[in-house]
PDB file of N, CA and C in Angstrom:
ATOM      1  N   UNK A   1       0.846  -1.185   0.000  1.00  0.00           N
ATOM      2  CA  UNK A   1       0.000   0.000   0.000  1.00  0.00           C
ATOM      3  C   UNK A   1       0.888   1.243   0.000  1.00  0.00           C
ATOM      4  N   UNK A   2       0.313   2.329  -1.060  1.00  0.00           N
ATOM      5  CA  UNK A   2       1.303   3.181  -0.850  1.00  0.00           C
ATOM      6  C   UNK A   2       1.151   4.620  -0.532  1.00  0.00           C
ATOM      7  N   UNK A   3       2.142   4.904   0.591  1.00  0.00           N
ATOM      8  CA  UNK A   3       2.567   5.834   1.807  1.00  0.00           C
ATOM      9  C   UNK A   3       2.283   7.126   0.801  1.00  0.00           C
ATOM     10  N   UNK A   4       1.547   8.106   1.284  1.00  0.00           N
ATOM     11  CA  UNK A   4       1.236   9.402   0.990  1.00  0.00           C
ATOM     12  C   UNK A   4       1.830  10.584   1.957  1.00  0.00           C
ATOM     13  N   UNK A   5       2.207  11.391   1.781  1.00  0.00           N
ATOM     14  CA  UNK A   5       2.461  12.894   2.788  1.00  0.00           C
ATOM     15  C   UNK A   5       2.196  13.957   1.895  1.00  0.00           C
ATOM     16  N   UNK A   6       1.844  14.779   2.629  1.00  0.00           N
ATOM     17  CA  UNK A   6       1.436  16.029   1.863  1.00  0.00           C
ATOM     18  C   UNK A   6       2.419  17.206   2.777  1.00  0.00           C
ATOM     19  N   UNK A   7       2.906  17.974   2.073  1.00  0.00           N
ATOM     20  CA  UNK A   7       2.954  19.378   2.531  1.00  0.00           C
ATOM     21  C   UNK A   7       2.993  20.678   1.563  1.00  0.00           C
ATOM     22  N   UNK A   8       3.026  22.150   2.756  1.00  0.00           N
ATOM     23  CA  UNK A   8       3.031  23.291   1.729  1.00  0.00           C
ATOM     24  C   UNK A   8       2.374  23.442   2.425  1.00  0.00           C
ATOM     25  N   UNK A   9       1.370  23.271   2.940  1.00  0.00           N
ATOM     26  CA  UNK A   9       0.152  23.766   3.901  1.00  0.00           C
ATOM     27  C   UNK A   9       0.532  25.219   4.580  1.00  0.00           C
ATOM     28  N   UNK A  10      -0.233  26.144   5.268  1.00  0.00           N
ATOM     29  CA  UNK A  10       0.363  27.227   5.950  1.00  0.00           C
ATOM     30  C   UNK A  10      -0.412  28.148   6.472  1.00  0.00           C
ATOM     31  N   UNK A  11      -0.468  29.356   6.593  1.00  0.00           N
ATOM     32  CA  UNK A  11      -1.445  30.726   6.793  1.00  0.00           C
ATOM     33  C   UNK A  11      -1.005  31.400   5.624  1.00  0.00           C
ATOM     34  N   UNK A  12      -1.817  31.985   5.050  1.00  0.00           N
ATOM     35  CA  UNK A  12      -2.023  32.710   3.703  1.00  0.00           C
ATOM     36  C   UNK A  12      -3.155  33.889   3.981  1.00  0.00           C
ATOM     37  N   UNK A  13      -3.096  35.058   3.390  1.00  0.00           N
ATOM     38  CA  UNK A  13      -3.872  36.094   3.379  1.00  0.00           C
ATOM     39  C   UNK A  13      -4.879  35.703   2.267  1.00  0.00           C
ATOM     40  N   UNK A  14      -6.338  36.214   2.642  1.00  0.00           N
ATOM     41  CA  UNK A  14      -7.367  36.426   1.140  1.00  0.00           C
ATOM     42  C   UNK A  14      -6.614  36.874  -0.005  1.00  0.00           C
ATOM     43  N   UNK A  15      -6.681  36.069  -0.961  1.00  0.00           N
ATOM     44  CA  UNK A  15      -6.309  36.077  -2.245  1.00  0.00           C
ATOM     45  C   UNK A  15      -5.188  35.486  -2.685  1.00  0.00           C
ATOM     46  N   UNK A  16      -4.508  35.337  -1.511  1.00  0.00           N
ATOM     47  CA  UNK A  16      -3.572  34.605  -1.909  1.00  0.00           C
ATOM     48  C   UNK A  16      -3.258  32.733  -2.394  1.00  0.00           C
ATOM     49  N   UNK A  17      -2.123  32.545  -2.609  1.00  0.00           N
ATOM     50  CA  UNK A  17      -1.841  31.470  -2.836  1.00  0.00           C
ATOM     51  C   UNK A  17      -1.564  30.540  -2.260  1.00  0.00           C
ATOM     52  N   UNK A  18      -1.228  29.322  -2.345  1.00  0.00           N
ATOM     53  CA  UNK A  18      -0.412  28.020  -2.296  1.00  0.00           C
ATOM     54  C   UNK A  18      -0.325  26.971  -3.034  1.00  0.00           C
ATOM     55  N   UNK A  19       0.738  26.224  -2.819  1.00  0.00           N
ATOM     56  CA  UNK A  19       0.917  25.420  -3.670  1.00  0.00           C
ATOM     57  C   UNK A  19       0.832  24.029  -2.601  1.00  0.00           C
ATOM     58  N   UNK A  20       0.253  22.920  -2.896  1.00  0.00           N
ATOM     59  CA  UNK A  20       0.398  21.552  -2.131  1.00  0.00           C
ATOM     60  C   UNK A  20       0.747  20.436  -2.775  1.00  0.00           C
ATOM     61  N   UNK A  21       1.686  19.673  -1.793  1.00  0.00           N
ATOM     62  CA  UNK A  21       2.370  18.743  -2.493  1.00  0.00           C
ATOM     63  C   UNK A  21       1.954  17.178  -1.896  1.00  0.00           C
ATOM     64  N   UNK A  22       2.057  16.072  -2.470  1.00  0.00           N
ATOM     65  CA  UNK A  22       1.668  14.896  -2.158  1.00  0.00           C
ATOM     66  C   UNK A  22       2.863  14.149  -2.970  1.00  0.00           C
ATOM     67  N   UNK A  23       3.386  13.895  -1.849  1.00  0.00           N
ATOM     68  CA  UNK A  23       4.706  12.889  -2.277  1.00  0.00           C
ATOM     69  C   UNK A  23       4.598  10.985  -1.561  1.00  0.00           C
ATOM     70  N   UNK A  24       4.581  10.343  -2.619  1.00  0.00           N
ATOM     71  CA  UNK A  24       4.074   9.087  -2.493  1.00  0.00           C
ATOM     72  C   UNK A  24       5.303   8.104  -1.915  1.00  0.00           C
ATOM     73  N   UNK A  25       5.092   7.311  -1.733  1.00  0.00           N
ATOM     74  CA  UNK A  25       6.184   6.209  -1.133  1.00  0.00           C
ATOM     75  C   UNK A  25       6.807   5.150  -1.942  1.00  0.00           C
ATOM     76  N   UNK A  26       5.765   4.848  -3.464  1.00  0.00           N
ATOM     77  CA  UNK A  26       6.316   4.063  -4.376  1.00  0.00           C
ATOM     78  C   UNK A  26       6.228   4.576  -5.864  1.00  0.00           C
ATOM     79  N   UNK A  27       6.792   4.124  -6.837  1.00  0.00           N
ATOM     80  CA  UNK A  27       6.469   3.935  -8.396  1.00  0.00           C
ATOM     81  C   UNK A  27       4.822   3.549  -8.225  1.00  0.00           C
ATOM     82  N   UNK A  28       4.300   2.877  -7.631  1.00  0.00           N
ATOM     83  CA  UNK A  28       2.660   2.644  -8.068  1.00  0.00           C
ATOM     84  C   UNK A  28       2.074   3.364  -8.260  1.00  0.00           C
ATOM     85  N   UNK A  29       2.252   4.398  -7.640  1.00  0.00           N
ATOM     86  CA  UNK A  29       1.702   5.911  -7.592  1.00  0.00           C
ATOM     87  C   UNK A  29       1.492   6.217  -8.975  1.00  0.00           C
ATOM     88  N   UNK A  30       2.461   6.235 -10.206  1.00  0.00           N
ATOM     89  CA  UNK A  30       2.346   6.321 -11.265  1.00  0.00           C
ATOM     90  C   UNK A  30       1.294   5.671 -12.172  1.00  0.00           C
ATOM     91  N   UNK A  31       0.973   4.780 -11.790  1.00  0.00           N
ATOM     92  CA  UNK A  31      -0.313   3.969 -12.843  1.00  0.00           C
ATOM     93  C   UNK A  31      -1.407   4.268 -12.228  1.00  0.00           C
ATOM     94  N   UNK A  32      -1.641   5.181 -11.193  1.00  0.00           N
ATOM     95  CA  UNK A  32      -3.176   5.068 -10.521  1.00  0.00           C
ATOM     96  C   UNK A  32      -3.734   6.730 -10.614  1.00  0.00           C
ATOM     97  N   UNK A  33      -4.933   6.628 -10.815  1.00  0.00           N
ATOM     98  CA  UNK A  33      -5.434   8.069 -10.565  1.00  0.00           C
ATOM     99  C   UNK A  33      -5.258   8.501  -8.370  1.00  0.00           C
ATOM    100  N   UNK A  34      -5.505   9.864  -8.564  1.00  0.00           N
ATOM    101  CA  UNK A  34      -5.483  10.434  -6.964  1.00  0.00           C
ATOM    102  C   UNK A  34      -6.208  11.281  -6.946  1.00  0.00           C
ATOM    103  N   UNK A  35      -6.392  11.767  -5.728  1.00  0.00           N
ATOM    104  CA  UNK A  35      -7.550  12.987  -5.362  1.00  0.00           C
ATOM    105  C   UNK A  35      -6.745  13.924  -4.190  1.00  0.00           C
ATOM    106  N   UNK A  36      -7.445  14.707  -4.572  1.00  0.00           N
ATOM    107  CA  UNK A  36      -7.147  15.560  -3.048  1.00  0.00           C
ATOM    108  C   UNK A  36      -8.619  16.042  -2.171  1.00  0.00           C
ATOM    109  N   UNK A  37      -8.848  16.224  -1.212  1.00  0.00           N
ATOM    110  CA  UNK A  37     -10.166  16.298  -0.279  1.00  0.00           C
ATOM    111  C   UNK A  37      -9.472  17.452   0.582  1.00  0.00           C
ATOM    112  N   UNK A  38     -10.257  17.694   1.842  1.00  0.00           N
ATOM    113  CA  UNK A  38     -10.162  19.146   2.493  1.00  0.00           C
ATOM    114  C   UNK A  38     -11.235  18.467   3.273  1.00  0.00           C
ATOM    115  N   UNK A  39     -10.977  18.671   4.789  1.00  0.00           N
ATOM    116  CA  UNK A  39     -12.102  19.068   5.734  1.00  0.00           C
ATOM    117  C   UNK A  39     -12.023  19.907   6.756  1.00  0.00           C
ATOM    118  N   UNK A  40     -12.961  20.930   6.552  1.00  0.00           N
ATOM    119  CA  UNK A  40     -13.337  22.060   7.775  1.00  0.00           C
ATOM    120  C   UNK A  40     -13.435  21.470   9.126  1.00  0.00           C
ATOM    121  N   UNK A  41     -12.831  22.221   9.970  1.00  0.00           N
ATOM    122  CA  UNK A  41     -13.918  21.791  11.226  1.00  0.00           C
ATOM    123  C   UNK A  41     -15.143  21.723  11.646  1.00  0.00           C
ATOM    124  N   UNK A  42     -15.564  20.511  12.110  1.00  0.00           N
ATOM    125  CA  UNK A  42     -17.086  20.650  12.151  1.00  0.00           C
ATOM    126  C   UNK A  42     -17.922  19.906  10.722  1.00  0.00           C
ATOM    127  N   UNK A  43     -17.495  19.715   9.580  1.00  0.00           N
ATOM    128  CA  UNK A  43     -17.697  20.049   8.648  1.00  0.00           C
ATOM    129  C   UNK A  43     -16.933  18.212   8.090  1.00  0.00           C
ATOM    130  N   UNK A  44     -17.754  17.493   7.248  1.00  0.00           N
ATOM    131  CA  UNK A  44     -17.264  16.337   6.288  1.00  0.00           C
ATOM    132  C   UNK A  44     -16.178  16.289   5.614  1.00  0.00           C
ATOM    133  N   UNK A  45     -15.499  15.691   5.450  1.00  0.00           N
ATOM    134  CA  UNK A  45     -14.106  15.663   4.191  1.00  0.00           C
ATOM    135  C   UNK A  45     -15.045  16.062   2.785  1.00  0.00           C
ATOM    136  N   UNK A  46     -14.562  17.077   2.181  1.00  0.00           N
ATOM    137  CA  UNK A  46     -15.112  17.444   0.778  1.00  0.00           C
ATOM    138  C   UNK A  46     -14.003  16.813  -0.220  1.00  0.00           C
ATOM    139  N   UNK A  47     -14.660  16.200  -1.624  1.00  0.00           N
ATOM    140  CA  UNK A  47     -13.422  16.226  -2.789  1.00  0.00           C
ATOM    141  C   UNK A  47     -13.804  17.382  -3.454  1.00  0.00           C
ATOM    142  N   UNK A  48     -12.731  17.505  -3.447  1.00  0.00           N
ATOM    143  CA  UNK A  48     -11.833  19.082  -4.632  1.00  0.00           C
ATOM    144  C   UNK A  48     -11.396  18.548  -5.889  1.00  0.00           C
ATOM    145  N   UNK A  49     -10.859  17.590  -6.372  1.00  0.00           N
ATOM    146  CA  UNK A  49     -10.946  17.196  -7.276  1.00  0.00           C
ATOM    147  C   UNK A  49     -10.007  15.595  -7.883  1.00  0.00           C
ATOM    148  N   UNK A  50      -9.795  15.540  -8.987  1.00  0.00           N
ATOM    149  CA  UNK A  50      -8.967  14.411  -8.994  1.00  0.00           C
ATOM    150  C   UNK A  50      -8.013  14.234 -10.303  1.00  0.00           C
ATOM    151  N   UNK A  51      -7.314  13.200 -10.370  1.00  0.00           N
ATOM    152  CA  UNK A  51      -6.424  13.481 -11.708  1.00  0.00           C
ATOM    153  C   UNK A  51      -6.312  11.772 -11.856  1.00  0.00           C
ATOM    154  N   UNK A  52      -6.240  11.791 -13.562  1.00  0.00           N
ATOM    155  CA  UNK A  52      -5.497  10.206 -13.254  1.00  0.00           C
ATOM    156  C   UNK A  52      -4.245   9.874 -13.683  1.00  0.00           C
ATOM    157  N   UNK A  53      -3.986   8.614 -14.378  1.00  0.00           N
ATOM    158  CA  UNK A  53      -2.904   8.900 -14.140  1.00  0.00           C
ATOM    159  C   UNK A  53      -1.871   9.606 -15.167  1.00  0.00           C
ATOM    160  N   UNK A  54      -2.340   9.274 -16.674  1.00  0.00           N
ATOM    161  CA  UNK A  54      -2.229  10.667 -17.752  1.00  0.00           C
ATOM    162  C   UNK A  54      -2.563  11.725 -17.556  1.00  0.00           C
ATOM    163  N   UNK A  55      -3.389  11.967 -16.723  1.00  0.00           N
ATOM    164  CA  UNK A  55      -2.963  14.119 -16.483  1.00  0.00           C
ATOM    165  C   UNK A  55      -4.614  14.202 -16.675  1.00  0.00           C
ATOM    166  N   UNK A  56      -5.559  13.791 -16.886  1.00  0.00           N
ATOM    167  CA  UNK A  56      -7.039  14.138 -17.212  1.00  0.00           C
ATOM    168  C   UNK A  56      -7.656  14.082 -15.816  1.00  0.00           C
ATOM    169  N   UNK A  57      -7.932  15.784 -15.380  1.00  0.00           N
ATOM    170  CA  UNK A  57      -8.466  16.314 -14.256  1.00  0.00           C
ATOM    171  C   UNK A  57      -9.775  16.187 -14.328  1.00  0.00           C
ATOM    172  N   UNK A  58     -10.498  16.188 -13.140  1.00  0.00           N
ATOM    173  CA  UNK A  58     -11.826  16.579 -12.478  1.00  0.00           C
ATOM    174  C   UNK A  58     -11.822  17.654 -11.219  1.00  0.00           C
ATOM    175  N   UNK A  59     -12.606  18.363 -11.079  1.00  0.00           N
ATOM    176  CA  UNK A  59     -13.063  19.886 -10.031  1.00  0.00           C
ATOM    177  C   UNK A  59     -14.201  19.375  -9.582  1.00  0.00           C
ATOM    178  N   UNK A  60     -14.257  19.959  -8.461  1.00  0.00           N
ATOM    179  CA  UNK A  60     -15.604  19.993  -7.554  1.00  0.00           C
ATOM    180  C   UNK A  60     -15.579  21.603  -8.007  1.00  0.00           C
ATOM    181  N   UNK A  61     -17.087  21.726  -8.228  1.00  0.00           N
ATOM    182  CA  UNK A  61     -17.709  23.176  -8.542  1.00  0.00           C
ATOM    183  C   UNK A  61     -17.264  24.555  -7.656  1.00  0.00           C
ATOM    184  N   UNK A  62     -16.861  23.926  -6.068  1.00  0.00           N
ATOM    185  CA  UNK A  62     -16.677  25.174  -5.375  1.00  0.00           C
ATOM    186  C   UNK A  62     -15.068  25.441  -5.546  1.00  0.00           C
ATOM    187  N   UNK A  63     -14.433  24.691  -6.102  1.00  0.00           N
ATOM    188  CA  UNK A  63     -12.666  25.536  -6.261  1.00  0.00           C
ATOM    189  C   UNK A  63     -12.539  25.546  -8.368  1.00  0.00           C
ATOM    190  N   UNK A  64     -13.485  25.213  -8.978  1.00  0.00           N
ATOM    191  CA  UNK A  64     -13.530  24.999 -10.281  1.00  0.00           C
ATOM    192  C   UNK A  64     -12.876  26.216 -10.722  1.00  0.00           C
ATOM    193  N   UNK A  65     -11.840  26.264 -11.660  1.00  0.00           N
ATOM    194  CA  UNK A  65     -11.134  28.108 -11.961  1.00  0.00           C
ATOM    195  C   UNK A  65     -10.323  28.563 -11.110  1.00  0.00           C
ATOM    196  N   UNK A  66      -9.957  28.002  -9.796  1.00  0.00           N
ATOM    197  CA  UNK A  66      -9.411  28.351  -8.551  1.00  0.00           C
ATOM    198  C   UNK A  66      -7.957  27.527  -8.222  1.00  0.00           C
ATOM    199  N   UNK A  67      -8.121  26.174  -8.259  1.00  0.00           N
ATOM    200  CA  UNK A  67      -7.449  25.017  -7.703  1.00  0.00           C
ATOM    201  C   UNK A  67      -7.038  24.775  -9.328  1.00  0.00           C
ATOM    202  N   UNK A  68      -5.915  24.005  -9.186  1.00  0.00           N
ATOM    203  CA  UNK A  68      -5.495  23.146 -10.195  1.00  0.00           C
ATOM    204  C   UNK A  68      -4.571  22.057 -10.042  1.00  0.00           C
ATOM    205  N   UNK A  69      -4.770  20.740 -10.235  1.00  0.00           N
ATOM    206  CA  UNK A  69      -4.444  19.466  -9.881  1.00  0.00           C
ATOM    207  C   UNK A  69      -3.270  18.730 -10.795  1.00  0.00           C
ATOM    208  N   UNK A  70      -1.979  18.856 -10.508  1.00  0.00           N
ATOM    209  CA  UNK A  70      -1.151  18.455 -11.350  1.00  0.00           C
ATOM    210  C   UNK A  70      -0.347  16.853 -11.025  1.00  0.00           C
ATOM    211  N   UNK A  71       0.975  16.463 -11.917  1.00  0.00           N
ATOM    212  CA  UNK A  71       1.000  15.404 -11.357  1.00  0.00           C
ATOM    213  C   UNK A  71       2.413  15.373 -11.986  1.00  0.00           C
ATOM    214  N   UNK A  72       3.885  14.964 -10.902  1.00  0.00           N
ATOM    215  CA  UNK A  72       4.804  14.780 -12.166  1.00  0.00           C
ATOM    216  C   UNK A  72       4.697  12.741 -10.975  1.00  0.00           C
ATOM    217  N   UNK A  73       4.930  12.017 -12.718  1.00  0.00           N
ATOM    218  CA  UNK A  73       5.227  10.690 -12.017  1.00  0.00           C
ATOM    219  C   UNK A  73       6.662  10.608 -11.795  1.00  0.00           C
ATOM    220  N   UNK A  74       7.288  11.239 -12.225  1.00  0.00           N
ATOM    221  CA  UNK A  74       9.172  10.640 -12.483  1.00  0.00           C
ATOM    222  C   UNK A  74       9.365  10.957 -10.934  1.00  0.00           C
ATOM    223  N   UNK A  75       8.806  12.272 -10.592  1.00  0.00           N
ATOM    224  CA  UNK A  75       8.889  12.362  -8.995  1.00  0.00           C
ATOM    225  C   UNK A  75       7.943  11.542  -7.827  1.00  0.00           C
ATOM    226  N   UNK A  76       6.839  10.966  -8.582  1.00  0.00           N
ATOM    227  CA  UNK A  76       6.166  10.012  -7.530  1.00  0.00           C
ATOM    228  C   UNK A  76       5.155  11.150  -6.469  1.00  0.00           C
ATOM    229  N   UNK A  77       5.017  12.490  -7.150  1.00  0.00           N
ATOM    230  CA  UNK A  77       4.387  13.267  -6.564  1.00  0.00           C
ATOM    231  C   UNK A  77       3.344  14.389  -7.267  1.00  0.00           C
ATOM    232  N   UNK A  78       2.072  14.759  -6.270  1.00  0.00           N
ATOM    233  CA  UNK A  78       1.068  15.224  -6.927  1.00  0.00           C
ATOM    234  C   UNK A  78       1.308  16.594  -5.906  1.00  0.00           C
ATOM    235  N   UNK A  79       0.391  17.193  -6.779  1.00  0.00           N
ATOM    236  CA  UNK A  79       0.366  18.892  -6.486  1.00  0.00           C
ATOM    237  C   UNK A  79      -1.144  19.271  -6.560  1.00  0.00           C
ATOM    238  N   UNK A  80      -1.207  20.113  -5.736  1.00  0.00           N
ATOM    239  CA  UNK A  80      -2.785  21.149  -5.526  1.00  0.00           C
ATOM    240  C   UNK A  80      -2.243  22.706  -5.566  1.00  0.00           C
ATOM    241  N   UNK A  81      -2.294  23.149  -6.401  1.00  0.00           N
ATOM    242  CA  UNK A  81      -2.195  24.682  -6.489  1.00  0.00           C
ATOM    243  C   UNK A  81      -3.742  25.405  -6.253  1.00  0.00           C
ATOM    244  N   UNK A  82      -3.211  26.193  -5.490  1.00  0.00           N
ATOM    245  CA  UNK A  82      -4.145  27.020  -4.889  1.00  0.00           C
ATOM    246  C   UNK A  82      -4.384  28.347  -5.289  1.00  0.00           C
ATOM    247  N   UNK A  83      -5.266  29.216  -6.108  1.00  0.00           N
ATOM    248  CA  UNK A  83      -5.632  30.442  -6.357  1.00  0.00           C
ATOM    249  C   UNK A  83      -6.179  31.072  -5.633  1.00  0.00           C
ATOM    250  N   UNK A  84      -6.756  32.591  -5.762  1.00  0.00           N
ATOM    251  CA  UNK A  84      -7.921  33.324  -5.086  1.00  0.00           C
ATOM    252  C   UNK A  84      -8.413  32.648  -3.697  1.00  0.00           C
ATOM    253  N   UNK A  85      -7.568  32.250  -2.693  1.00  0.00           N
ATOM    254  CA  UNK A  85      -7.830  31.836  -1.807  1.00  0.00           C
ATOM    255  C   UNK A  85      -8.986  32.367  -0.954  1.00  0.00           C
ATOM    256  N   UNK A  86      -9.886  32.037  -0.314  1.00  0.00           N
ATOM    257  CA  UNK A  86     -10.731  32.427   0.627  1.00  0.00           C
ATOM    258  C   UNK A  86     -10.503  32.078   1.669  1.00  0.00           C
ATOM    259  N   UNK A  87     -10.846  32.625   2.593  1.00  0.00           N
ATOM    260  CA  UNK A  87     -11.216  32.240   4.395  1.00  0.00           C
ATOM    261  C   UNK A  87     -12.465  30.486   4.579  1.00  0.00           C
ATOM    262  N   UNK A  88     -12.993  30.698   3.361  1.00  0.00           N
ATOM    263  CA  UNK A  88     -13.526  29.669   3.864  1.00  0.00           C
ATOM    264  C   UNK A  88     -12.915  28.506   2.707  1.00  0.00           C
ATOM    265  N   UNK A  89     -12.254  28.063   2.432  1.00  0.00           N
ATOM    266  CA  UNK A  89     -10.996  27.918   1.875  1.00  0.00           C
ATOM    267  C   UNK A  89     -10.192  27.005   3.202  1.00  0.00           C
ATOM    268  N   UNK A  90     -10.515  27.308   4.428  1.00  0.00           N
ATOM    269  CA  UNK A  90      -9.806  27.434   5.903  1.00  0.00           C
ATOM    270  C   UNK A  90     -10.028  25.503   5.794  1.00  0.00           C
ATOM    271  N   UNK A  91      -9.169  24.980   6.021  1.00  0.00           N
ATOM    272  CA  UNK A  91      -9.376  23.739   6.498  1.00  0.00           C
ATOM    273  C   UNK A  91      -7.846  22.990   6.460  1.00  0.00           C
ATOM    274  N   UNK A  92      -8.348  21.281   6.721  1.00  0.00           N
ATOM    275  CA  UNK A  92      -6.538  20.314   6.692  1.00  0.00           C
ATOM    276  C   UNK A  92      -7.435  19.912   5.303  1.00  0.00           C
ATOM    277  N   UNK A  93      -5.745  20.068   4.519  1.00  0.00           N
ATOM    278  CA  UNK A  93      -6.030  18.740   2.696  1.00  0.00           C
ATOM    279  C   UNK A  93      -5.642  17.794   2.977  1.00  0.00           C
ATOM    280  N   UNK A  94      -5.994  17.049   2.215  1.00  0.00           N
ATOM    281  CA  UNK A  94      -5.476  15.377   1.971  1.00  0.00           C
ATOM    282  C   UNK A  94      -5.684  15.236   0.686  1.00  0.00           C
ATOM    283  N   UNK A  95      -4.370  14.462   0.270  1.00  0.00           N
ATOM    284  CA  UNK A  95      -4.312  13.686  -0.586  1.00  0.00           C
ATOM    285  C   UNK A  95      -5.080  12.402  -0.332  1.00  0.00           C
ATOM    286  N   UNK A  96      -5.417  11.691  -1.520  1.00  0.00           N
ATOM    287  CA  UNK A  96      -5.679  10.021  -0.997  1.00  0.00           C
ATOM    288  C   UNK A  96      -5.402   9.436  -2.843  1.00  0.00           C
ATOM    289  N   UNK A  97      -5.288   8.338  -2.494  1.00  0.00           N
ATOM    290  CA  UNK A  97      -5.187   7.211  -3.541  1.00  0.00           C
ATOM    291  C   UNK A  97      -5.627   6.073  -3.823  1.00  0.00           C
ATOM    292  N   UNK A  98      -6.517   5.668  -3.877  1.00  0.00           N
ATOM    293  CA  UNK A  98      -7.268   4.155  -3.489  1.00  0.00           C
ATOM    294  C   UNK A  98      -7.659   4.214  -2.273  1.00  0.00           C
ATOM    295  N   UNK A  99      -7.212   3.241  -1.406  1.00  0.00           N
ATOM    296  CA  UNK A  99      -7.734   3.136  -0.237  1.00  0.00           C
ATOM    297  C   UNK A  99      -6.315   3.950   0.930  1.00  0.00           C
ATOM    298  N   UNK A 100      -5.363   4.263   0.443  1.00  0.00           N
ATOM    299  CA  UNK A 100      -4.225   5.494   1.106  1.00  0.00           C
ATOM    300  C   UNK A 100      -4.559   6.902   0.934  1.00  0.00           C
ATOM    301  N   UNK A 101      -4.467   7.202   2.106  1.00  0.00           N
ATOM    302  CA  UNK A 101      -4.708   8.813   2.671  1.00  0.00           C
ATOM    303  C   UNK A 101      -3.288   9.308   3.236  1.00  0.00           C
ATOM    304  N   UNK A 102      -2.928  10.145   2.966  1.00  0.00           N
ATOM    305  CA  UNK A 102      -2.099  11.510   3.833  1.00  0.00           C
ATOM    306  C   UNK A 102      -2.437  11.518   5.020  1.00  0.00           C
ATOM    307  N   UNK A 103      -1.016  12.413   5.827  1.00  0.00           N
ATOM    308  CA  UNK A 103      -1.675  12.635   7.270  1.00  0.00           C
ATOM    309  C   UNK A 103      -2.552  13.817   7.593  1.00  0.00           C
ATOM    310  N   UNK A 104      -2.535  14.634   6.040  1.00  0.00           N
ATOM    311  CA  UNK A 104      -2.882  16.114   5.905  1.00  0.00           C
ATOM    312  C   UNK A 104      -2.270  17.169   6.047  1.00  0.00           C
ATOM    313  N   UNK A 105      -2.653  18.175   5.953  1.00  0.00           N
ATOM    314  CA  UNK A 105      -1.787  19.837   6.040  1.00  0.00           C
ATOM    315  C   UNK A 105      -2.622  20.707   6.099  1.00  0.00           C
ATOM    316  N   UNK A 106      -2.632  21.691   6.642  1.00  0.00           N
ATOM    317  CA  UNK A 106      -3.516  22.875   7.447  1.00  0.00           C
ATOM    318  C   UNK A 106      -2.910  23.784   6.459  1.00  0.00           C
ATOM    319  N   UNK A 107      -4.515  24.361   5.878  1.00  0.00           N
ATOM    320  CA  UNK A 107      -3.959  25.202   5.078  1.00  0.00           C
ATOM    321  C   UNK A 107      -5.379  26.236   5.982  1.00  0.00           C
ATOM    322  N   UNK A 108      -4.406  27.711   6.306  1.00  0.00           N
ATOM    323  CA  UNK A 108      -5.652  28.658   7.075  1.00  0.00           C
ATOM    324  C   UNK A 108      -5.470  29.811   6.182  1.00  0.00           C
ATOM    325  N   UNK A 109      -6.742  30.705   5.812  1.00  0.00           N
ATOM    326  CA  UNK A 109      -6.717  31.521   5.103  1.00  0.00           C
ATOM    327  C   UNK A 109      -7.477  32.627   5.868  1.00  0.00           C
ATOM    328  N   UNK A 110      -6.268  33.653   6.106  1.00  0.00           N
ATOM    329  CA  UNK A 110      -7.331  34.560   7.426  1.00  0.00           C
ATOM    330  C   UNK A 110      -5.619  35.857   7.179  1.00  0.00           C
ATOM    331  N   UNK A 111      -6.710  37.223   7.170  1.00  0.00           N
ATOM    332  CA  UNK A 111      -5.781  38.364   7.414  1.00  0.00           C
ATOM    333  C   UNK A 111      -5.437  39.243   8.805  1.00  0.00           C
TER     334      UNK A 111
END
């Protein structure tokens, strides 16, 4: 099964950016699609979107134009770039992959 971590996570001002990273533990990583999710406090794990393993993305409607989901395999690692950040925006990401999840990263968006 293979080992996920994410970082990049941080405090960021409205509008601003980040970039998030998901660095995997094997080559398998390469033949499989991934996702990234987000949960608020209080609040369900949401998906944000997904990629597979040729590069053909999916968005959830509320970061659609905002987020963008990349992927290099030679590095065994996925990326969440972050746009026009909001406050409610405020939560921990996760990567996941099949049935492997991240430990997450706190990404807070507050001035």
């Amino acid at each position: 099964q293979v080992q996920l971590v994410e970082s990049g996570g941080g405090l960021v001002q409205p509008g601003g950016s980040l970039r998030l990273s998901c660095a995997a533990s094997t080559s398998i990583f390469r033949i499989l699609p991934m996702a990234w999710y987000r949960q608020a406090p209080g609040k369900q794990r949401e998906f944000l979107g997904s990629i597979t393993n040729d590069g053909r993305t999916d968005y959830a409607d509320s970061v659609k134009g905002r987020f963008t989901i990349s992927r290099d395999n030679a590095k065994n690692t996925a990326y969440l770039q972050m746009n026009s950040l909001k406050p409610e925006d405020t939560a921990v990401y996760y990567c996941n992959q099949v049935k492997s999840w991240g430990q997450g990263t706190q990404v807070t968006v507050s001035s």
